[in-house]
Structures are given as C-alpha cells and as structure tokens.
C-alpha atoms as a PDB file:
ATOM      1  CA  UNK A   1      28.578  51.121  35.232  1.00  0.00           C
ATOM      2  CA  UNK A   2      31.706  50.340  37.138  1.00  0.00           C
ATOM      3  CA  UNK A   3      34.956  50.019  34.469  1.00  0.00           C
ATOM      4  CA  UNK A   4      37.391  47.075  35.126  1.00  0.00           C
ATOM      5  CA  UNK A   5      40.502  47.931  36.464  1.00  0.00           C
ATOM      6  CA  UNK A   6      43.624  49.074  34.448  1.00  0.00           C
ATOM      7  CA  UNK A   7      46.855  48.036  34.850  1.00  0.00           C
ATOM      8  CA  UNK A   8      47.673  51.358  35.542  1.00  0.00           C
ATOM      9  CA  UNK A   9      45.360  51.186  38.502  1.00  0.00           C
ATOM     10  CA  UNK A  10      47.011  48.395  39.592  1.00  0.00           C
ATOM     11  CA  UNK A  11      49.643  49.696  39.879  1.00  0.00           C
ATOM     12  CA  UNK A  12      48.989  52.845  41.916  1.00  0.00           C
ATOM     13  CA  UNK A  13      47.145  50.681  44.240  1.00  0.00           C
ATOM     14  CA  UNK A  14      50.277  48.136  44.833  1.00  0.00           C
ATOM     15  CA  UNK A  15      52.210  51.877  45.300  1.00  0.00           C
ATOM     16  CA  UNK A  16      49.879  53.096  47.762  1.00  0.00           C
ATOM     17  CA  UNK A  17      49.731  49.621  49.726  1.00  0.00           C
ATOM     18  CA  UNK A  18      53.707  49.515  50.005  1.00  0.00           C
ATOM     19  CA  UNK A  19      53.287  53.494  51.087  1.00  0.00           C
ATOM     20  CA  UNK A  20      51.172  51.973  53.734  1.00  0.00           C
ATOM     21  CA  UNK A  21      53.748  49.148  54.503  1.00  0.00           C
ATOM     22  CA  UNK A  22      56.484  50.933  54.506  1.00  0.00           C
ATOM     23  CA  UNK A  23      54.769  53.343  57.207  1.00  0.00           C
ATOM     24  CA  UNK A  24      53.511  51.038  59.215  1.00  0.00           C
ATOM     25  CA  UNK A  25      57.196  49.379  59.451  1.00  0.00           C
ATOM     26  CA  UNK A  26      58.605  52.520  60.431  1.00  0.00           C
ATOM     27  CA  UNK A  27      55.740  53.281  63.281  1.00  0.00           C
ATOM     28  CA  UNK A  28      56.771  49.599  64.723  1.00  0.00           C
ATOM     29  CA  UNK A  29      60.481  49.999  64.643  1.00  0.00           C
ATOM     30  CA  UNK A  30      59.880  53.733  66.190  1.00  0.00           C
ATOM     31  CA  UNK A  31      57.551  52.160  69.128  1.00  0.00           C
ATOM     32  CA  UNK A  32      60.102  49.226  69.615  1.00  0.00           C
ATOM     33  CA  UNK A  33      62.715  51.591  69.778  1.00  0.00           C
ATOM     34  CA  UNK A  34      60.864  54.320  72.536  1.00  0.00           C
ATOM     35  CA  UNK A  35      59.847  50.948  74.690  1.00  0.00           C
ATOM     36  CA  UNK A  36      63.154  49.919  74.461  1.00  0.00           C
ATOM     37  CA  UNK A  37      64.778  53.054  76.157  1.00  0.00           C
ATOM     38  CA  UNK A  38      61.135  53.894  78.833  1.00  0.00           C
ATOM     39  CA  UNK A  39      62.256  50.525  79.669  1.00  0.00           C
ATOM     40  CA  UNK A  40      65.676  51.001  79.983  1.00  0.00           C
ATOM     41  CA  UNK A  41      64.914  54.526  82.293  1.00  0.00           C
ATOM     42  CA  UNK A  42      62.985  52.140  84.522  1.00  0.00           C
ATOM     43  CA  UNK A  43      65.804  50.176  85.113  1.00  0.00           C
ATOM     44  CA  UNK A  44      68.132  52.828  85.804  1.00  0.00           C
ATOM     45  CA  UNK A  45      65.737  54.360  87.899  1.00  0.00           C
ATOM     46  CA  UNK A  46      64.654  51.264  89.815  1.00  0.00           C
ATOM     47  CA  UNK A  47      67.871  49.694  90.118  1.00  0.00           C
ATOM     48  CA  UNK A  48      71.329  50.228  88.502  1.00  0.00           C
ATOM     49  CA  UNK A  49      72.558  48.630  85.862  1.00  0.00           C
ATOM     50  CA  UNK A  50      75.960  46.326  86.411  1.00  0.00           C
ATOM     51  CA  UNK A  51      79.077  46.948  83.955  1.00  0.00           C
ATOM     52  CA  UNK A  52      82.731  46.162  83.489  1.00  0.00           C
ATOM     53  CA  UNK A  53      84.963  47.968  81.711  1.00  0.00           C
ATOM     54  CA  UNK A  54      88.552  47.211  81.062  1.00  0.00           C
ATOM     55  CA  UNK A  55      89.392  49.225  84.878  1.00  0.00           C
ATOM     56  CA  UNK A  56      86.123  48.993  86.571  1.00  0.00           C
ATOM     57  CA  UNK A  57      83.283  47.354  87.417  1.00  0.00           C
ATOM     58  CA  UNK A  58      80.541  50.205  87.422  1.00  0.00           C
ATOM     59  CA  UNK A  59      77.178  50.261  88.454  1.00  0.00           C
ATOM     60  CA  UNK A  60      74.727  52.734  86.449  1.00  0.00           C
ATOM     61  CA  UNK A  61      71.990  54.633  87.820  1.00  0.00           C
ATOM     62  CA  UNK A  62      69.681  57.452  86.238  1.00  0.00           C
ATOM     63  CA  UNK A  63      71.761  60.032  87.691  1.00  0.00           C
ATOM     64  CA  UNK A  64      75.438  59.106  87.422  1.00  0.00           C
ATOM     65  CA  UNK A  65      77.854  55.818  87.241  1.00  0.00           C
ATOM     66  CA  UNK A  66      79.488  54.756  90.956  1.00  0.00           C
ATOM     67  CA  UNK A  67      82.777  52.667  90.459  1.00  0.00           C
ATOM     68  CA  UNK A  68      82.355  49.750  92.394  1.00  0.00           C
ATOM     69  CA  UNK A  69      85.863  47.890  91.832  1.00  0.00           C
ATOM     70  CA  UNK A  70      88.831  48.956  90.493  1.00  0.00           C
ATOM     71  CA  UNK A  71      90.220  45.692  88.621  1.00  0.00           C
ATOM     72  CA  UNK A  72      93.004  47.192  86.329  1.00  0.00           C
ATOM     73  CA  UNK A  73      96.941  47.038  87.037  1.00  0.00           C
ATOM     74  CA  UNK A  74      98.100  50.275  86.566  1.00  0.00           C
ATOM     75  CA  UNK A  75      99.816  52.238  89.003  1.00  0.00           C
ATOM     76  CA  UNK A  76      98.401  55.692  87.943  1.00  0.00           C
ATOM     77  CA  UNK A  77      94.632  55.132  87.889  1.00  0.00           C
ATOM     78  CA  UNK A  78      92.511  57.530  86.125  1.00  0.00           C
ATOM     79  CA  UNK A  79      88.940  58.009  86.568  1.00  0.00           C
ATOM     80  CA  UNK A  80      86.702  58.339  83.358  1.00  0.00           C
ATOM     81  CA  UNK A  81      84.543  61.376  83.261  1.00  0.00           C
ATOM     82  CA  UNK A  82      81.676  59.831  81.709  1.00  0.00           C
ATOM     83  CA  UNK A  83      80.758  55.751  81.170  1.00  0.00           C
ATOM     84  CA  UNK A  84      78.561  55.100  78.174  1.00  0.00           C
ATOM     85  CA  UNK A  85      77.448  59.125  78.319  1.00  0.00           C
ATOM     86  CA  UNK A  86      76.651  58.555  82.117  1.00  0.00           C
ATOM     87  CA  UNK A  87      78.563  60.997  84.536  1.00  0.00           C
ATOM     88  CA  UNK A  88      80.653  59.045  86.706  1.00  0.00           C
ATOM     89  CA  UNK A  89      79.956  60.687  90.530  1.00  0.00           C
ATOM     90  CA  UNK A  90      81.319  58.485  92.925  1.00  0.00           C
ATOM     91  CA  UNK A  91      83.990  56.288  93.686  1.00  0.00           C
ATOM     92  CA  UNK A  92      82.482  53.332  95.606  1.00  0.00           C
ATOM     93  CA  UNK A  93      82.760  52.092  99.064  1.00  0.00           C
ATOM     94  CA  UNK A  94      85.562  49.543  98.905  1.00  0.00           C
ATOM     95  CA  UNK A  95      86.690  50.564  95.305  1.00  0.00           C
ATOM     96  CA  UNK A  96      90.676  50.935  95.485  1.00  0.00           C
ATOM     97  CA  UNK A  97      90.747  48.647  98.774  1.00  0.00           C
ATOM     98  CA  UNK A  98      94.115  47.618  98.927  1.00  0.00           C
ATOM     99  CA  UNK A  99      94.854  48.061  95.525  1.00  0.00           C
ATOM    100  CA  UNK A 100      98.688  48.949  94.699  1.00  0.00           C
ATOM    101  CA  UNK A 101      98.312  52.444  92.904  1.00  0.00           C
ATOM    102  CA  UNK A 102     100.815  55.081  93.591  1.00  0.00           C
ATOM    103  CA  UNK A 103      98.353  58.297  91.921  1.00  0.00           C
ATOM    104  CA  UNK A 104      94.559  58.632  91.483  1.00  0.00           C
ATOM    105  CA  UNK A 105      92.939  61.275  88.845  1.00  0.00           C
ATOM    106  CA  UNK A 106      89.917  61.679  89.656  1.00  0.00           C
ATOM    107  CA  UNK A 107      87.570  63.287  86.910  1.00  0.00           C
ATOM    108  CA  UNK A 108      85.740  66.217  87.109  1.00  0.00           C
ATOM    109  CA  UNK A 109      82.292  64.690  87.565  1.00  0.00           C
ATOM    110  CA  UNK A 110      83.150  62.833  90.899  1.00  0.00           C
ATOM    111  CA  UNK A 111      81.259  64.445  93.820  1.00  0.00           C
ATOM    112  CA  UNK A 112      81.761  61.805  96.172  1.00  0.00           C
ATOM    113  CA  UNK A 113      84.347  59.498  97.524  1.00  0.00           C
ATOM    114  CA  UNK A 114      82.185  56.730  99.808  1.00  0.00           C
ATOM    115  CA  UNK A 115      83.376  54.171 102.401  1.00  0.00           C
ATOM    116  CA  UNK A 116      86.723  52.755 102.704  1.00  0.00           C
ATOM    117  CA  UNK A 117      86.927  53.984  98.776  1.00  0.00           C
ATOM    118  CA  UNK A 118      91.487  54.049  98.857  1.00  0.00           C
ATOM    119  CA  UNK A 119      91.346  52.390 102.643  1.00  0.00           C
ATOM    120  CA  UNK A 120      94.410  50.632 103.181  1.00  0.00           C
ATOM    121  CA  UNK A 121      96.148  51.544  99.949  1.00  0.00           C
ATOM    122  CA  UNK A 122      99.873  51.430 101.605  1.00  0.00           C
ATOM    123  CA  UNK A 123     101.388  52.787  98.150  1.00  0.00           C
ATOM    124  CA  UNK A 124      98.914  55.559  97.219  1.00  0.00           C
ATOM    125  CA  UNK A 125     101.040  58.956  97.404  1.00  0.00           C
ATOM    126  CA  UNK A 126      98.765  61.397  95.217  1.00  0.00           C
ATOM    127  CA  UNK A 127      95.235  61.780  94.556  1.00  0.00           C
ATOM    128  CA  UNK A 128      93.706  64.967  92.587  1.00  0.00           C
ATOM    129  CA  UNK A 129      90.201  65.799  91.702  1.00  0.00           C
ATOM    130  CA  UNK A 130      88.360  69.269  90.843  1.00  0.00           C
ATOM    131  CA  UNK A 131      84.762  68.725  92.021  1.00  0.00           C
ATOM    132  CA  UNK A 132      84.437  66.383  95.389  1.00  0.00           C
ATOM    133  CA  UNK A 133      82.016  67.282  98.024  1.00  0.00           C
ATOM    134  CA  UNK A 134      82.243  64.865 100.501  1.00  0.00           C
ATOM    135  CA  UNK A 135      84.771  62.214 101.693  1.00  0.00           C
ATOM    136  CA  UNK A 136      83.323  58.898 103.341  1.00  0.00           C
ATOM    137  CA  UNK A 137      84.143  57.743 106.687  1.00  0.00           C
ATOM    138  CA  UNK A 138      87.426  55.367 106.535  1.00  0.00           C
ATOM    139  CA  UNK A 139      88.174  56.475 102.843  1.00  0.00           C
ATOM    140  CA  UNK A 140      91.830  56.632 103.448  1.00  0.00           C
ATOM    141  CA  UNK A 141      92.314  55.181 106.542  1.00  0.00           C
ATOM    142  CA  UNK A 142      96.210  54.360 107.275  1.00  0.00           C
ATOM    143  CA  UNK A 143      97.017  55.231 103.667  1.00  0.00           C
ATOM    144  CA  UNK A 144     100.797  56.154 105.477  1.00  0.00           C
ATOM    145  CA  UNK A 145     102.239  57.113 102.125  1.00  0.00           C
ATOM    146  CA  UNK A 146      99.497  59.556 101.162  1.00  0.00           C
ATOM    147  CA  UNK A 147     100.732  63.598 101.419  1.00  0.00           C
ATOM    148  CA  UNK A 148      99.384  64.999  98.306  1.00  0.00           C
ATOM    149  CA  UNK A 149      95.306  65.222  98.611  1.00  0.00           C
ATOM    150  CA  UNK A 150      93.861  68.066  95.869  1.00  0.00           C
ATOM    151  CA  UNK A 151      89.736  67.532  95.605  1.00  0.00           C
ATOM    152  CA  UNK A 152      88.965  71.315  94.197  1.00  0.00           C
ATOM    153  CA  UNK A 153      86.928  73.914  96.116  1.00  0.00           C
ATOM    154  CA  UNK A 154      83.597  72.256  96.608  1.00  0.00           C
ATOM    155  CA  UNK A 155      84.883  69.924  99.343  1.00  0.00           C
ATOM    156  CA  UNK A 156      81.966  70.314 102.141  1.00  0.00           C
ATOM    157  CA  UNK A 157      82.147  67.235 104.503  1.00  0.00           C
ATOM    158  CA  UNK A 158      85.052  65.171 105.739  1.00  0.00           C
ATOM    159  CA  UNK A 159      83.497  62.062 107.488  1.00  0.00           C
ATOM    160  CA  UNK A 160      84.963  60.490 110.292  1.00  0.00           C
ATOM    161  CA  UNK A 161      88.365  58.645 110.198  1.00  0.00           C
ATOM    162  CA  UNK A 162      88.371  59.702 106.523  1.00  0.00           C
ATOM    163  CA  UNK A 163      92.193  60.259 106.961  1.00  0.00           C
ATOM    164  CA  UNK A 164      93.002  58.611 109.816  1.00  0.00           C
ATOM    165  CA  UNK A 165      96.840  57.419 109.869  1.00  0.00           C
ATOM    166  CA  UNK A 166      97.502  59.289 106.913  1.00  0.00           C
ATOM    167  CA  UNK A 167     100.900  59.894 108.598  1.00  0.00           C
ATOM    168  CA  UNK A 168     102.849  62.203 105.462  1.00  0.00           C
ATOM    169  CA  UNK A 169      99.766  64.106 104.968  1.00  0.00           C
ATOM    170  CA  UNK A 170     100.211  67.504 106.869  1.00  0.00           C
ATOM    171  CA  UNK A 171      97.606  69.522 105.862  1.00  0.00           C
ATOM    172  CA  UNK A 172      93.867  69.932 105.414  1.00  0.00           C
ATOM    173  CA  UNK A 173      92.561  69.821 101.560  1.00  0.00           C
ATOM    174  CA  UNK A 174      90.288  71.603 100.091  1.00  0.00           C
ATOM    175  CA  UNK A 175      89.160  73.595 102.729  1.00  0.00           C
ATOM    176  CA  UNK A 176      87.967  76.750 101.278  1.00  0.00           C
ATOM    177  CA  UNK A 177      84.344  75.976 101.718  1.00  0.00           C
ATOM    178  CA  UNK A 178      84.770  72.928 104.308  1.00  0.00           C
ATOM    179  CA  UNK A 179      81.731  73.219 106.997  1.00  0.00           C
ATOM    180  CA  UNK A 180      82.324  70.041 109.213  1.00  0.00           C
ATOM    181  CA  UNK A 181      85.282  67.606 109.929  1.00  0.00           C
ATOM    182  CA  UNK A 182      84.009  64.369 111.691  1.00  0.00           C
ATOM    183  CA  UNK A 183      85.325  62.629 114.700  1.00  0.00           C
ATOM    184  CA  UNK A 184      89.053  61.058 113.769  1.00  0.00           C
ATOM    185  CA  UNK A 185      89.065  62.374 110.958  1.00  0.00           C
ATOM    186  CA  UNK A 186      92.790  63.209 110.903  1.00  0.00           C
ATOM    187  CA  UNK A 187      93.890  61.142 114.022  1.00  0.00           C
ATOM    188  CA  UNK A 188      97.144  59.756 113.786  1.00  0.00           C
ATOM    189  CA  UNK A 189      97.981  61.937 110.818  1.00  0.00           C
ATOM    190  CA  UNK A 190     100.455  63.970 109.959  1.00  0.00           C
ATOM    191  CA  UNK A 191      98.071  67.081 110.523  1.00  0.00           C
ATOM    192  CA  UNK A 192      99.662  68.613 113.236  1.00  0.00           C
ATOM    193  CA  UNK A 193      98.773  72.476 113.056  1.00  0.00           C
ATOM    194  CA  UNK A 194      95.707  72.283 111.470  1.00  0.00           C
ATOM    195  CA  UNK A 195      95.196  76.335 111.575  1.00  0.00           C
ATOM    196  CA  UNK A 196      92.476  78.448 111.021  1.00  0.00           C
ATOM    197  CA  UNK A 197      89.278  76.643 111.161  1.00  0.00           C
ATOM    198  CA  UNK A 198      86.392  79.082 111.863  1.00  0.00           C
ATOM    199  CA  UNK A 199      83.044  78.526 110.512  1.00  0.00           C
ATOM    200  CA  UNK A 200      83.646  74.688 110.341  1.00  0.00           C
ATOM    201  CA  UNK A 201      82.246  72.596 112.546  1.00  0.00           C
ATOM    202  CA  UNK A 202      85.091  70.285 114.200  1.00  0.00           C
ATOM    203  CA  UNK A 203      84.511  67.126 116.365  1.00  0.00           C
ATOM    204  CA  UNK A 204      86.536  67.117 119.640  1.00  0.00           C
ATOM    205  CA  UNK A 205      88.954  64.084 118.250  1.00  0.00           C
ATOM    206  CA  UNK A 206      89.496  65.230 114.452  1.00  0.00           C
ATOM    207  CA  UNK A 207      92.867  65.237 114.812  1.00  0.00           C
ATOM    208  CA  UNK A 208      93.454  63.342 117.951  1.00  0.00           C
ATOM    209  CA  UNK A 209      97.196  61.792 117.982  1.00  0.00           C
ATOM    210  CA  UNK A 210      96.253  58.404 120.038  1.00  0.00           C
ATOM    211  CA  UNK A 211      94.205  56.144 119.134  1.00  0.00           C
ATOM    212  CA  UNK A 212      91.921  55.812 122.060  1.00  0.00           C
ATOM    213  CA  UNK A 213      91.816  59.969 122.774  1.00  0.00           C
ATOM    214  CA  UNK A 214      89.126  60.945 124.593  1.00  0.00           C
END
C-alpha cells in the first residue's frame, strides 16, 4: 500500500531539488569560469594579447609583457615591474623612439632591451636597470646625451651598434659577466679606453671612431 505524500515530504523533496539546483549552478559557473581562463592561456600562448595602459601600449604573452610604445609625457619614465600580474621582460623594438625623456627606470623583471628600443632619444641622459641580459642592435644609437648606463650584473650580449654615437658615454656597463660585444657597438662613442676585456668576445669595429672603419 503506497501512503500519499505529506506535506512534510514535500517539502524535503523541494529541499533536496534546490540542493540539486543550487549544485548544478555552481558546477556551470565553475566550468565557465576554467574555459574562460584554458582559453585565455591559449591566447597568450598562441598570440599575445594587445593592451594600453596610461604609459604603454603592451603586448602580453604567456611568459612576460613586452612594451611596445611608450605614449606618456613624462620626462622620467619608469618601467612597471609587473602588468596585470604579468612580468614585464622587454622593452620593445622601437619603444622610446624619439621620445623626449631625460631618465629611464627600468624594473627588475626586464631581461631584454630589443631593436632601436631608446634609438634616437637626443635628451635621454640616464637609464638604470638591475636584471638586463642583452641589449638589441641600434638600441641607443646616437643617443649623444646618454653617459649614465647601469643594467645590473647579468648583462651578457651587447648587439651591434647598440651604442653607437653615444658620444658622453665613456665606459662599458655592466660588464662583469659580458661574453660578446658586436660589431659598432660603441663606434663613435665616447668609449675611448675600453680596458680589460678578456674572456669577451669583441668584434674588430666595437669601438671603431669612423664611421666607415674597416
């Protein structure tokens, strides 16, 4: 004999289906939210992701932010350590091109300074970093009023023409654990003596003082 049902068995069985509701809301929020960031790695890894922020436009990759522009006014430019929890690692190929800043700070995430990154900034007089392994080729070509150049003691590679008519800059930076200076790298600079370089490998024209030096 099967007894009708009592309220009170109504009610547990409305309790048990909003139990079931309830868990089932929280399984599709939880699966929305995992797709939603496996989708977002894929992106990262695949290609980066394009920002601005107030100073720079930024491109974001799995593995660190590059600055791509710098598009702020000040004279001092400082770079971020980290852009939405990303590392920022490089400064871009073309980033500070011909931009008006007098000092860089560099943060201590950047490893790299790429292409042409400060090329032709006439007014830049001071850059300082702590963690920089390489410098691009061109990155501060003719940057005349450049003579203070601190990138820590990881600095491995100085590409070629990197500081090429850096004419107040008189000395080599960073060059505790330097292992190769490229071809012009310091032609035309203010480098004259450029010491003790044994155990680096030095291209015939680093710091050739005419332009056409064979």
């Amino acid at each position: 004999m099967i007894l009708p049902k009592t309220k009170k068995d109504y009610k547990g069985t409305i309790m048990k289906d909003r139990v079931k509701i309830k868990g089932l809301i929280i399984t599709i929020v939880l699966v929305i939210i995992i797709v939603t960031f496996l989708s977002y790695l894929i992106l990262l890894f695949r290609a980066p992701i394009s920002i601005e922020t107030k100073n720079y436009e930024v491109d974001l990759y799995i593995d660190g932010a590059t600055l791509t522009r710098y598009i702020g006014g000040e004279k001092d430019a400082v770079v971020p350590e980290r852009i939405y929890g990303i590392p920022v690692i490089a400064i871009g190929q073309f980033c500070f091109w011909n931009k008006e800043v007098v000092t860089v700070n560099l943060s201590k995430n950047v490893k790299y300074i790429e292409k042409e990154a400060f090329g032709n900034c006439l007014k830049l007089k001071s850059i300082e970093g702590g963690s920089v392994v390489c410098v691009g080729k061109d990155a501060f070509t003719y940057d005349s009023e450049l003579e203070k150049v601190e990138l820590g003691d990881s600095l491995y590679l100085i590409k070629s023409g990197a500081f090429e008519g850096c004419t107040a800059l008189t000395y080599i930076p960073s060059r505790d654990y330097l292992r190769k200076i490229e071809e012009r790298a310091f032609a035309e600079s203010g480098v004259t003596d450029p010491g003790d370089l044994s155990g680096v490998e030095v291209a015939h024209d680093a710091f050739a003082s005419e332009m056409f030096s064979e």
